[in-house]
C-alpha atoms as a PDB file:
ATOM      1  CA  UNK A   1     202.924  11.172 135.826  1.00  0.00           C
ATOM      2  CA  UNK A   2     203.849  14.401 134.339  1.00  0.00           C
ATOM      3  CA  UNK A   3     207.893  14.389 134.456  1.00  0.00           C
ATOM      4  CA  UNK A   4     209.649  17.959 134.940  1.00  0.00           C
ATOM      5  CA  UNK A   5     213.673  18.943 133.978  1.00  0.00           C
ATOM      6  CA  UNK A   6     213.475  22.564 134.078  1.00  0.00           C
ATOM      7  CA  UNK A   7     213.742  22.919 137.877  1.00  0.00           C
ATOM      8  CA  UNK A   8     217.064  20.659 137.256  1.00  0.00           C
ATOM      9  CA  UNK A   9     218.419  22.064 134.833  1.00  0.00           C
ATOM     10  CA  UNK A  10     218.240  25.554 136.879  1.00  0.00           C
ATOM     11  CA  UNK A  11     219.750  23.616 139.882  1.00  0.00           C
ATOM     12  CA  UNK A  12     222.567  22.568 137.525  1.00  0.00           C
ATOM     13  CA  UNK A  13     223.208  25.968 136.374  1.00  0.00           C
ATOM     14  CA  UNK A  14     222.789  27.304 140.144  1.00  0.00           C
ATOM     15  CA  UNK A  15     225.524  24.793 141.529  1.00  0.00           C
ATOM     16  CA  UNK A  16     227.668  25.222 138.273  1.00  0.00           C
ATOM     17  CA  UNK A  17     227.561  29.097 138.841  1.00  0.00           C
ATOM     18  CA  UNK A  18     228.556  28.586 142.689  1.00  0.00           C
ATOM     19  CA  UNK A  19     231.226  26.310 142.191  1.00  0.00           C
ATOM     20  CA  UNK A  20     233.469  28.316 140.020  1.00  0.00           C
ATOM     21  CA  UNK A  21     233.636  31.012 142.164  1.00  0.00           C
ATOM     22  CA  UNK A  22     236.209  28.431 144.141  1.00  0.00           C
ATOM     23  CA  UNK A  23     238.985  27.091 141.791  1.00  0.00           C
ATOM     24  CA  UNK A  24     239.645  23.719 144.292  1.00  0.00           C
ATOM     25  CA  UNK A  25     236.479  22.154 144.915  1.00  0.00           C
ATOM     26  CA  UNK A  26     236.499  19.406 142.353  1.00  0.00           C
ATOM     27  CA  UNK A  27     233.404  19.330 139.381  1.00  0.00           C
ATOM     28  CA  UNK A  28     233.480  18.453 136.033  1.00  0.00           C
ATOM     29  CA  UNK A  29     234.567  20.974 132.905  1.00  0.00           C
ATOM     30  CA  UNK A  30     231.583  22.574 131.153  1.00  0.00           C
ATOM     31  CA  UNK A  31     229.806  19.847 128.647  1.00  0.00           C
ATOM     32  CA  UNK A  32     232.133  16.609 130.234  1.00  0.00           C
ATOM     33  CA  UNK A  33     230.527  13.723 128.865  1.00  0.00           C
ATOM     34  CA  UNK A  34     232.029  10.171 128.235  1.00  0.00           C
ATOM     35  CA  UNK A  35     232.059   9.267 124.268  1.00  0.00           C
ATOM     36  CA  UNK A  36     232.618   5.289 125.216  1.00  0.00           C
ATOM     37  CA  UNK A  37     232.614   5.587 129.034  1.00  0.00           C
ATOM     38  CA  UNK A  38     236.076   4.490 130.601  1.00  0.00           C
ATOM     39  CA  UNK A  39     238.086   5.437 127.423  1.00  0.00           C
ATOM     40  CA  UNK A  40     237.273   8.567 125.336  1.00  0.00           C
ATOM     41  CA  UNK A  41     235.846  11.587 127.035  1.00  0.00           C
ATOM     42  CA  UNK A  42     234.726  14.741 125.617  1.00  0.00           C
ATOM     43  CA  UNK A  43     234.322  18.140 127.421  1.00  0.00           C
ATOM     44  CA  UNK A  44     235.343  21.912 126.598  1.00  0.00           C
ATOM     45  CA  UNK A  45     238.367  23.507 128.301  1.00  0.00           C
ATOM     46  CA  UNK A  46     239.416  22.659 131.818  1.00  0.00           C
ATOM     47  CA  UNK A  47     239.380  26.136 133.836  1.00  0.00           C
ATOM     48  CA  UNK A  48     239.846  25.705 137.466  1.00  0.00           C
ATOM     49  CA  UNK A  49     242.213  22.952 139.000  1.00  0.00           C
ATOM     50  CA  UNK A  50     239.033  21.638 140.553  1.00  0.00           C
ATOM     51  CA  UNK A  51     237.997  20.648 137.049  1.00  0.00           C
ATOM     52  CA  UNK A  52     241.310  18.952 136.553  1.00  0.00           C
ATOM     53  CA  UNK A  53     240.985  17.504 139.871  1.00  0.00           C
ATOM     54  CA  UNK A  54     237.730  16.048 139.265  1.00  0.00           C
ATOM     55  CA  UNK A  55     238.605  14.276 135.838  1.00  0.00           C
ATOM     56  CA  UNK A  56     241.483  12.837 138.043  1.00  0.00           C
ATOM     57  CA  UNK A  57     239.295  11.594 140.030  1.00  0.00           C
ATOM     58  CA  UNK A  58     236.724   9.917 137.638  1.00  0.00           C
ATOM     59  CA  UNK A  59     240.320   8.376 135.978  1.00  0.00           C
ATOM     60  CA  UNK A  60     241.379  10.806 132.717  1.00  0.00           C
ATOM     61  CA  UNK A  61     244.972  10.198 132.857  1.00  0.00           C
ATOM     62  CA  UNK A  62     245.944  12.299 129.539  1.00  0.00           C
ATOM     63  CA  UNK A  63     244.302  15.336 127.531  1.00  0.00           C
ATOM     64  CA  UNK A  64     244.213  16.069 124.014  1.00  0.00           C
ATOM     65  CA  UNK A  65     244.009  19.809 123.425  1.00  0.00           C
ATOM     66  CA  UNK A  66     242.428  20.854 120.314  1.00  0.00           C
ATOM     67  CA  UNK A  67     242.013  24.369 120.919  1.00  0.00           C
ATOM     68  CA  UNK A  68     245.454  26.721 120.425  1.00  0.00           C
ATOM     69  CA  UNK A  69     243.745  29.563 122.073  1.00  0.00           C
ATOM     70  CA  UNK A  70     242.701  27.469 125.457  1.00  0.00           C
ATOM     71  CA  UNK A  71     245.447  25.634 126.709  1.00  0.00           C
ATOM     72  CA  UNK A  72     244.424  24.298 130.139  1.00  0.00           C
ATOM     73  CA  UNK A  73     247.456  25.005 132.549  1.00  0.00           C
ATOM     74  CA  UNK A  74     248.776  21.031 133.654  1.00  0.00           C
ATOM     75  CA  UNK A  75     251.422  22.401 136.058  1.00  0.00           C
ATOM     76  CA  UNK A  76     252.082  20.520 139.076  1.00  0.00           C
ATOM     77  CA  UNK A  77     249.452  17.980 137.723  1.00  0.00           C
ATOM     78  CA  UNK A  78     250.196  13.739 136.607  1.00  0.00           C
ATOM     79  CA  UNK A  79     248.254  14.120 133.138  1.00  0.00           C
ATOM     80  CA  UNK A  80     250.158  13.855 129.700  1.00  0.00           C
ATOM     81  CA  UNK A  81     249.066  15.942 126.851  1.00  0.00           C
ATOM     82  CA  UNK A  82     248.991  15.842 123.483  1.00  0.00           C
ATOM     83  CA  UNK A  83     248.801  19.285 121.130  1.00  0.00           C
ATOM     84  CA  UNK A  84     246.679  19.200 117.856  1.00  0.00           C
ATOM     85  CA  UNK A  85     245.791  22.870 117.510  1.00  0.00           C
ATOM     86  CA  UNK A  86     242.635  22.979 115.229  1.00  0.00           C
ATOM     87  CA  UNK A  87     241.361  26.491 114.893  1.00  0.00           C
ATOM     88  CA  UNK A  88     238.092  27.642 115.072  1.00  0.00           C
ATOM     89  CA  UNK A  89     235.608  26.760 112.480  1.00  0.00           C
ATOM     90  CA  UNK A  90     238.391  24.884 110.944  1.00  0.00           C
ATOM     91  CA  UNK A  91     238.449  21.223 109.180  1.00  0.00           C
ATOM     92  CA  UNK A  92     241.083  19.192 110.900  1.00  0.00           C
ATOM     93  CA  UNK A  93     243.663  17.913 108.265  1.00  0.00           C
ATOM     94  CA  UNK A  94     244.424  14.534 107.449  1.00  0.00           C
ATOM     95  CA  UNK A  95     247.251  14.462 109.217  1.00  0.00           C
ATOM     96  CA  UNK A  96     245.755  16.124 112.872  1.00  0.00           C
ATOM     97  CA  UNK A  97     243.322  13.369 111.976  1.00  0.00           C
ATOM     98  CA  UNK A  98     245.666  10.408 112.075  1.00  0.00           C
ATOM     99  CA  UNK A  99     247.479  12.071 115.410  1.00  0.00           C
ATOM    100  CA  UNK A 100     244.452  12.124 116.792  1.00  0.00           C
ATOM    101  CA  UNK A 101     243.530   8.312 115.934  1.00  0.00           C
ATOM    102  CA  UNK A 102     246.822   7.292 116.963  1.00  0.00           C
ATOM    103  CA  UNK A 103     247.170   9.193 120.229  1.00  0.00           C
ATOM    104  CA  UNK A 104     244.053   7.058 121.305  1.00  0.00           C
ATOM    105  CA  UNK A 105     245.361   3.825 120.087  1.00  0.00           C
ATOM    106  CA  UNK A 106     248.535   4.631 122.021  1.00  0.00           C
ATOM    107  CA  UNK A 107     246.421   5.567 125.088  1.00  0.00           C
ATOM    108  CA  UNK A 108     244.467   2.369 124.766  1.00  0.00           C
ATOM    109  CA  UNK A 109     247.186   0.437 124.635  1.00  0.00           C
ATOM    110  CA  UNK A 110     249.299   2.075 127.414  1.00  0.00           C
ATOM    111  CA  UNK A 111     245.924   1.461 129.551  1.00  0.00           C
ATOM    112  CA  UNK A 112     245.665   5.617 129.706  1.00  0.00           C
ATOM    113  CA  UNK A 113     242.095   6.625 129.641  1.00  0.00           C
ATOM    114  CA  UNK A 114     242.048   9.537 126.778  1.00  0.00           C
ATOM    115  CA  UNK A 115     240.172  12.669 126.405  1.00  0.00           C
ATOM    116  CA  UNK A 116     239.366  15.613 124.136  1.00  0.00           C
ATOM    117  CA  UNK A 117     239.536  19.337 125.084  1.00  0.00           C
ATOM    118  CA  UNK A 118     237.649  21.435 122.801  1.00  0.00           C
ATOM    119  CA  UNK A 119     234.260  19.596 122.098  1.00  0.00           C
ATOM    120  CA  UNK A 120     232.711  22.011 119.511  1.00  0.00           C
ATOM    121  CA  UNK A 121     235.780  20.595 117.709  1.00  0.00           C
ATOM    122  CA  UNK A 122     235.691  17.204 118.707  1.00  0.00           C
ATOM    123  CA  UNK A 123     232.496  17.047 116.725  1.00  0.00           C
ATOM    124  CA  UNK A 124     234.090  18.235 113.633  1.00  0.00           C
ATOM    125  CA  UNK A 125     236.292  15.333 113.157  1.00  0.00           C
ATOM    126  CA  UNK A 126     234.738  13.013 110.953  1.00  0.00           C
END
């Protein structure tokens, strides 16, 4: 049996395109995919608080931002943040390297599910 994804992937882009046309209605951040599911997630910057709203709901509790120029707006939101700005087409340093490393451990250890913002960047880390 011949198996199609076209028609899906045009129903994804469909839904994706009517959904952010309303900032509440909770669905994931463009590219949101779990690294190890239940404790590193990677996705590219949270726009609407329905994205925020949905990685809430599917249990991010705190948000590394890679990205100084897209800084997703946490107001009146639970999650903790951490800041590494890496700029674009940029090595991380050693040093945003062991942050990084050691803002999951801490995570891990506090029980906090942790995430990236940024993936294009994400990638980059070695």
């Amino acid at each position: 049996m011949k198996r199609s994804t076209g028609k899906c992937f045009y129903f994804f882009t469909f839904l994706r395109l009517m959904l952010t046309n309303d900032p509440i209605t909770p669905y994931a951040p463009w590219f949101y995919t779990w690294v190890e599911h239940g404790q590193l997630a990677a996705f590219a910057w949270p726009q609407t608080k329905g994205n925020l709203t949905y990685m809430w709901n599917d249990g991010i509790r705190h948000i590394i931002t890679l990205s100084p120029e897209k800084i997703p707006d946490l107001t009146d939101t639970e999650f903790e943040r951490t800041y590494i700005p890496i700029p674009e087409c940029h090595a991380p340093t050693i040093e945003d390297i062991f942050k990084f490393i050691s803002t999951i451990q801490f995570c891990k250890k506090r029980g906090l599910v942790s995430s990236l913002l940024g993936s294009m960047r994400f990638y980059s880390i070695p």
